[in-house]
C-alpha atoms as a PDB file:
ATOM      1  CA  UNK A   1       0.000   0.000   0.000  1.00  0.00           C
ATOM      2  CA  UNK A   2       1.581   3.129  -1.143  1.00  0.00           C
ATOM      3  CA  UNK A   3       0.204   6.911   0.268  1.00  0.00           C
ATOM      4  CA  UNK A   4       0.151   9.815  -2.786  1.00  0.00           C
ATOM      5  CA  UNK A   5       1.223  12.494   0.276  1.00  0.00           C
ATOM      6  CA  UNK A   6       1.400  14.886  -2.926  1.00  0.00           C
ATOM      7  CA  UNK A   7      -2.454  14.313  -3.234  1.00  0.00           C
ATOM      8  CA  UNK A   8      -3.150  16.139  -0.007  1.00  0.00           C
ATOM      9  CA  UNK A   9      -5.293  19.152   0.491  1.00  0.00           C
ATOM     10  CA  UNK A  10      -2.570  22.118   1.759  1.00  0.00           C
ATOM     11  CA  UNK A  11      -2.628  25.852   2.455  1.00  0.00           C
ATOM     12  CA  UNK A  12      -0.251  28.619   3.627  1.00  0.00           C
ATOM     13  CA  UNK A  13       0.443  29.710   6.978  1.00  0.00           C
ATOM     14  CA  UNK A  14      -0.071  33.378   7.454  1.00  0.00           C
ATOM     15  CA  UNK A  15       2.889  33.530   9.784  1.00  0.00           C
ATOM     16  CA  UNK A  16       5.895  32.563   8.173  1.00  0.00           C
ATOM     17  CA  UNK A  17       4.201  32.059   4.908  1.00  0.00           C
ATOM     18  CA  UNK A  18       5.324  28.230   4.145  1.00  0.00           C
ATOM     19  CA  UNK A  19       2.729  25.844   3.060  1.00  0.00           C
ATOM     20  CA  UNK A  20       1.686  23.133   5.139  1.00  0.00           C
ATOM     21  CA  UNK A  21      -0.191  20.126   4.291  1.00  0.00           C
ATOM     22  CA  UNK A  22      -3.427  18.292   5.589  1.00  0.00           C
ATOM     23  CA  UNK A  23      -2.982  15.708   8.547  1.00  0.00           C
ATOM     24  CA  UNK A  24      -5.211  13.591  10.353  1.00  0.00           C
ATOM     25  CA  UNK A  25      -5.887  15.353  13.863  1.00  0.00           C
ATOM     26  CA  UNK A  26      -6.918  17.983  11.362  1.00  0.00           C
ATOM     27  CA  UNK A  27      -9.687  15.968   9.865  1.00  0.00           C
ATOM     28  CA  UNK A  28     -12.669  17.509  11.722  1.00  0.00           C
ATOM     29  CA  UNK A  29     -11.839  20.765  11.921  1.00  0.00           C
ATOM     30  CA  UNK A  30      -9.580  21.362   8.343  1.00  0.00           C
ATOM     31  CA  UNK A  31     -11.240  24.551   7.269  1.00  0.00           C
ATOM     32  CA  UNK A  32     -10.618  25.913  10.830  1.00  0.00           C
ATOM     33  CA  UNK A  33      -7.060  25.300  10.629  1.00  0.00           C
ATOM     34  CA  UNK A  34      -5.302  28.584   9.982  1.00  0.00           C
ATOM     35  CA  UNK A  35      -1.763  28.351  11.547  1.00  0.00           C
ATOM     36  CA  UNK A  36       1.014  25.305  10.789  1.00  0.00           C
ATOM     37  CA  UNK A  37       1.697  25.032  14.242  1.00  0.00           C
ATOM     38  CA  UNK A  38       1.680  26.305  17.758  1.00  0.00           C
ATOM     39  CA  UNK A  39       4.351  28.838  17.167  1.00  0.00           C
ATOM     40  CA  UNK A  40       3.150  30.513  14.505  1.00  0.00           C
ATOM     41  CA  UNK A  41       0.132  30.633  16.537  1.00  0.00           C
ATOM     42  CA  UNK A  42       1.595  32.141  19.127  1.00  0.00           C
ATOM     43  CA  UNK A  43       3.628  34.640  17.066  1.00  0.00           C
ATOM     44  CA  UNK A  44       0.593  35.899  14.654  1.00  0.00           C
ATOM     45  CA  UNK A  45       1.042  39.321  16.038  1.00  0.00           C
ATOM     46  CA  UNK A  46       4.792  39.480  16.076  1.00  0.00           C
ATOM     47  CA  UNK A  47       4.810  39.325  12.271  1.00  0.00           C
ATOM     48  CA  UNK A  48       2.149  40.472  11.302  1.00  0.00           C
END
């Protein structure tokens, strides 16, 4: 069984502006997912 990781959904974090991609813990709430981690979360203000 072979995953197409290439295949999944992604967006950019408004932080440091990289892309990140889908993951599972994400599955509920995907469209609420803004940030590509805590840190960026935590430093929204600082650069932006």
């Amino acid at each position: 069984m072979s995953h197409k990781k290439q295949y999944l959904p992604q967006k950019t974090c408004p932080t440091c502006k990289r892309p990140f991609a889908w993951r599972k813990k994400w599955e509920k709430n995907w469209d609420g997912v803004v940030y590509c981690s805590k840190k960026c979360r935590s430093n929204k203000t600082a650069l932006a």
